[in-house]
Protein backbone atom coordinates (compact mmCIF):
# COMPACT_ATOMS: atom_id res chain seq x y z
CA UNK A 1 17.66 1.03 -9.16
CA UNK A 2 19.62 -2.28 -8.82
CA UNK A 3 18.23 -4.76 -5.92
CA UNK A 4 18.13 -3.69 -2.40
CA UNK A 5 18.28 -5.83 0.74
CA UNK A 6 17.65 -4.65 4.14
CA UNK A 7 18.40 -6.50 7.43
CA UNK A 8 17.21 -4.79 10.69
CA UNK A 9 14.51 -3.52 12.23
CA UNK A 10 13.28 0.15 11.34
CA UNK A 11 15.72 -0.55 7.48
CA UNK A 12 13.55 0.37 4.65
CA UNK A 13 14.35 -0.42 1.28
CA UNK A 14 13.64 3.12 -0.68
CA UNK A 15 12.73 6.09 1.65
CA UNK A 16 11.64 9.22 0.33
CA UNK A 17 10.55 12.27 2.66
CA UNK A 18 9.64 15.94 0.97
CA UNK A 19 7.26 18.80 -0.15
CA UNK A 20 6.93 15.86 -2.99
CA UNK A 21 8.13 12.22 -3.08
CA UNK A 22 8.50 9.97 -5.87
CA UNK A 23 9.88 6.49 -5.55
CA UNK A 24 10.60 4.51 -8.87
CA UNK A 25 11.83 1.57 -8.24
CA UNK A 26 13.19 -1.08 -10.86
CA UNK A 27 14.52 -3.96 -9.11
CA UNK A 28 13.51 -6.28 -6.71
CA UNK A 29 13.35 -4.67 -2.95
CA UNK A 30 13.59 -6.90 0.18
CA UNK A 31 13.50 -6.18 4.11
CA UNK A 32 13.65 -8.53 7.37
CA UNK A 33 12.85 -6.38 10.20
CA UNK A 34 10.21 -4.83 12.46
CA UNK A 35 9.03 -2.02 11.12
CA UNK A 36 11.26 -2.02 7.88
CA UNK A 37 8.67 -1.43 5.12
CA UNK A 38 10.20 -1.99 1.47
CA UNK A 39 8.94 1.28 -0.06
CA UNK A 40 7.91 4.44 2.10
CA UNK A 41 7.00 7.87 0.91
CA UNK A 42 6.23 11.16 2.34
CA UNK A 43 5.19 14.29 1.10
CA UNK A 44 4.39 17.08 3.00
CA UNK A 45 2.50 19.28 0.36
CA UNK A 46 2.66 18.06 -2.99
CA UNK A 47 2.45 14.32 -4.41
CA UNK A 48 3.44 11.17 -3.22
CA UNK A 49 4.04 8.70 -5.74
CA UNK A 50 5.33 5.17 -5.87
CA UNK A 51 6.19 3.07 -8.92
CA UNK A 52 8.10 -0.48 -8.95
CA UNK A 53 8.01 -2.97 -11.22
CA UNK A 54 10.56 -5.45 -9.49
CA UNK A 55 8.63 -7.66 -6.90
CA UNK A 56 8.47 -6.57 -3.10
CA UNK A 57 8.96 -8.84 -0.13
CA UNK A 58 8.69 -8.06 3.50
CA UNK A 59 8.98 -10.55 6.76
CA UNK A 60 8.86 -8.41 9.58
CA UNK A 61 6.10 -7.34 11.91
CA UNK A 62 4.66 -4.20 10.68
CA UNK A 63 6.71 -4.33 7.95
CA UNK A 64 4.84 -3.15 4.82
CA UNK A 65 5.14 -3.41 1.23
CA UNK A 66 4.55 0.24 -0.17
CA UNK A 67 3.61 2.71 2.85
CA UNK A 68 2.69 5.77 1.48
CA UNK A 69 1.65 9.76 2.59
CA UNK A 70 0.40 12.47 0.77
CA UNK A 71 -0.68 15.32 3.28
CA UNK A 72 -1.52 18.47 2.70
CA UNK A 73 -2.95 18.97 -0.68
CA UNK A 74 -1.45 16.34 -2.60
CA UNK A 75 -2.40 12.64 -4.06
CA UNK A 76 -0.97 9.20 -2.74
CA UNK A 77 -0.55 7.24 -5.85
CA UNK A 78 1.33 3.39 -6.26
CA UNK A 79 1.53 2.02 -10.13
CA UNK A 80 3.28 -1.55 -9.12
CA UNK A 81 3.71 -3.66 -12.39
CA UNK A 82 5.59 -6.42 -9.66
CA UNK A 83 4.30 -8.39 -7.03
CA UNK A 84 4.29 -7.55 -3.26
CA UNK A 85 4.46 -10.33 -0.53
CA UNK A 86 4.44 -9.62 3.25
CA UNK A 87 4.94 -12.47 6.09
CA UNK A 88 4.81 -10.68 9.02
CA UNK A 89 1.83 -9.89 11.28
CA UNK A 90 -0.07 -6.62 10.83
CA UNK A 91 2.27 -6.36 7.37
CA UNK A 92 0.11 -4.76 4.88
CA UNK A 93 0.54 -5.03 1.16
CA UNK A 94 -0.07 -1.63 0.57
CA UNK A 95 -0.58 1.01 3.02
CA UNK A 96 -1.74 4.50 1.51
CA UNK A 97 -2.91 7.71 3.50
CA UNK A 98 -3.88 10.49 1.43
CA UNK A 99 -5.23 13.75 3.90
CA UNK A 100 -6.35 16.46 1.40
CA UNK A 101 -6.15 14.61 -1.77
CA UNK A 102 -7.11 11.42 -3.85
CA UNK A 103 -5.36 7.87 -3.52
CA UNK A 104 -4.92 6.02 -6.41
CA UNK A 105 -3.40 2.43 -6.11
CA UNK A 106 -2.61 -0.10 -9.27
CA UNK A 107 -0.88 -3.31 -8.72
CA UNK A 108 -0.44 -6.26 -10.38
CA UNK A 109 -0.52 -8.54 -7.39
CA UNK A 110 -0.31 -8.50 -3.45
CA UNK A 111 0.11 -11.26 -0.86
CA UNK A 112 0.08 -10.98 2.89
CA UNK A 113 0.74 -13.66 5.21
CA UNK A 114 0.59 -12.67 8.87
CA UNK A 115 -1.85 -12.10 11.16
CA UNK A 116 -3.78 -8.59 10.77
CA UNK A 117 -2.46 -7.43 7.19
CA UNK A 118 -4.55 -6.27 4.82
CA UNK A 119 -4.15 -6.64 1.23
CA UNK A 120 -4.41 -3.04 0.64
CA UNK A 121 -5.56 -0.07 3.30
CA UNK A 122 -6.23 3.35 2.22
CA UNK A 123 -7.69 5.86 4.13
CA UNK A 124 -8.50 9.40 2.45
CA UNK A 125 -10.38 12.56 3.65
CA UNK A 126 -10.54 13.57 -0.14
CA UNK A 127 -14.09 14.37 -1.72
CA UNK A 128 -13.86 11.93 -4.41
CA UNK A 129 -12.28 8.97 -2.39
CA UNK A 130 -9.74 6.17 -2.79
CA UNK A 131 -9.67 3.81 -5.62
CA UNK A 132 -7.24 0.59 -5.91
CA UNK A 133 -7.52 -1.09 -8.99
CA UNK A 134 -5.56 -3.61 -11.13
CA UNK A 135 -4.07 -3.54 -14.48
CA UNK A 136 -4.67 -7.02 -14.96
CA UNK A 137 -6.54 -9.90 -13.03
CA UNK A 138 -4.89 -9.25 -9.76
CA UNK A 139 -4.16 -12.20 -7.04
CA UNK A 140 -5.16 -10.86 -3.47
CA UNK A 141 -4.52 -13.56 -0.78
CA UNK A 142 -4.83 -12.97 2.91
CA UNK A 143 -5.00 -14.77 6.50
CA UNK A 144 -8.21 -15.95 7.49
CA UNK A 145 -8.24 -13.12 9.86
CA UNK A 146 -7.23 -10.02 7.55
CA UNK A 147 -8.94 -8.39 4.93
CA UNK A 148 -7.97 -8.11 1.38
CA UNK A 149 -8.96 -4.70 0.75
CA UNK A 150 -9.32 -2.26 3.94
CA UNK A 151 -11.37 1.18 3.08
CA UNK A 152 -11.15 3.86 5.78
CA UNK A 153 -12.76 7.23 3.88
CA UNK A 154 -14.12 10.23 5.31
CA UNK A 155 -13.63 12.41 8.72
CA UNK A 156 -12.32 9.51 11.41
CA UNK A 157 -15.73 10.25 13.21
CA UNK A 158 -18.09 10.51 10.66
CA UNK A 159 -17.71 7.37 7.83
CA UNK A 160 -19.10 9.27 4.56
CA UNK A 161 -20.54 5.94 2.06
CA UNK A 162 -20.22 8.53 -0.63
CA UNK A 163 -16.14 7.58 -0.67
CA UNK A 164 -16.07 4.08 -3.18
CA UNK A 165 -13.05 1.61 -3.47
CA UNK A 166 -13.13 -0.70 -6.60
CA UNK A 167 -11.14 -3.73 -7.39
CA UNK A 168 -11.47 -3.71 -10.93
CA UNK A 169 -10.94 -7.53 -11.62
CA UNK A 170 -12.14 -10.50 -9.69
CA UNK A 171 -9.90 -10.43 -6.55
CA UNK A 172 -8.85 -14.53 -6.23
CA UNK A 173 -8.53 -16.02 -3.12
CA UNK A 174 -9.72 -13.14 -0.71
CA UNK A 175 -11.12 -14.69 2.30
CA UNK A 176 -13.20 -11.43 3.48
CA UNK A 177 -13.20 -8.01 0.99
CA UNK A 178 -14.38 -5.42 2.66
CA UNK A 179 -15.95 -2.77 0.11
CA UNK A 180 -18.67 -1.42 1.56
């Protein structure tokens, strides 16, 4: 995949809806609208799976670095060897949603600037849980006012403490990590 540039609002960089979606992406992916998230994958049954290794960069609102869906019955999985950097407000780094299945996130490094975005958010329903981790000594920075790491696990109504998150390295420069 050479370099891709997006422009307007609702313009993602790599879109990929199925019963399975893989995204591997090789060069460097940017977006400047509303809503216009660099990588997004669906998948309806199977696995949805992310991998980049050129560095990410959003600067809209809502406009996140990897969004990613598995639904029913498969995993959400991101393997990012690049960076990701998001400027606009509510603009996560990584947004993952895994239903049924496990979410597994690796990344080298993530960034968020605006207002509300998290580092990384997953939210699974799966048994065993969510785990981001890092390769190498990752960099997380957020805005005073946004978490670095965001865990949702469990039924929406009933928050299960069984469901874990790890950073595997010493997150730098995370003003609030919320592991619980």
């Amino acid at each position: 995949m050479k370099d891709v540039s997006t422009g307007g609002d609702y313009a993602f960089g790599a879109f990929a809806l199925g019963a399975s979606a893989h995204i591997q992406a090789l060069g460097a992916i940017t977006t400047k609208g509303n809503s216009s998230s660099a990588i997004a994958a669906t998948s309806r049954w199977g696995d949805a799976i992310v991998e980049f290794t050129g560095p990410i960069g959003t600067s809209g609102n809502m406009a996140h670095g990897v969004e990613i869906v598995a639904n029913l019955g498969g995993r959400a999985e991101v393997n990012g060897a690049g960076s990701i950097l998001t400027t606009g407000a509510g603009s996560h780094g990584i947004k993952a949603i895994s239903f049924v299945g496990d979410a597994d996130i690796k990344v080298a490094k993530v960034e968020t600037r605006g207002d509300g975005s998290h580092g990384v958010s997953v939210e699974t329903r799966a048994e065993t849980g969510a785990t981001p981790t890092a390769p190498t000594r990752p960099s997380m920075v957020a805005p005073e006012d946004s978490f670095g790491t965001q865990r949702l696990a469990g039924h929406p109504a009933q928050r299960d403490s069984s469901y874990d998150i790890k950073i595997l390295a010493e997150p730098v420069l995370c003003h609030r990590l919320l592991l619980d």
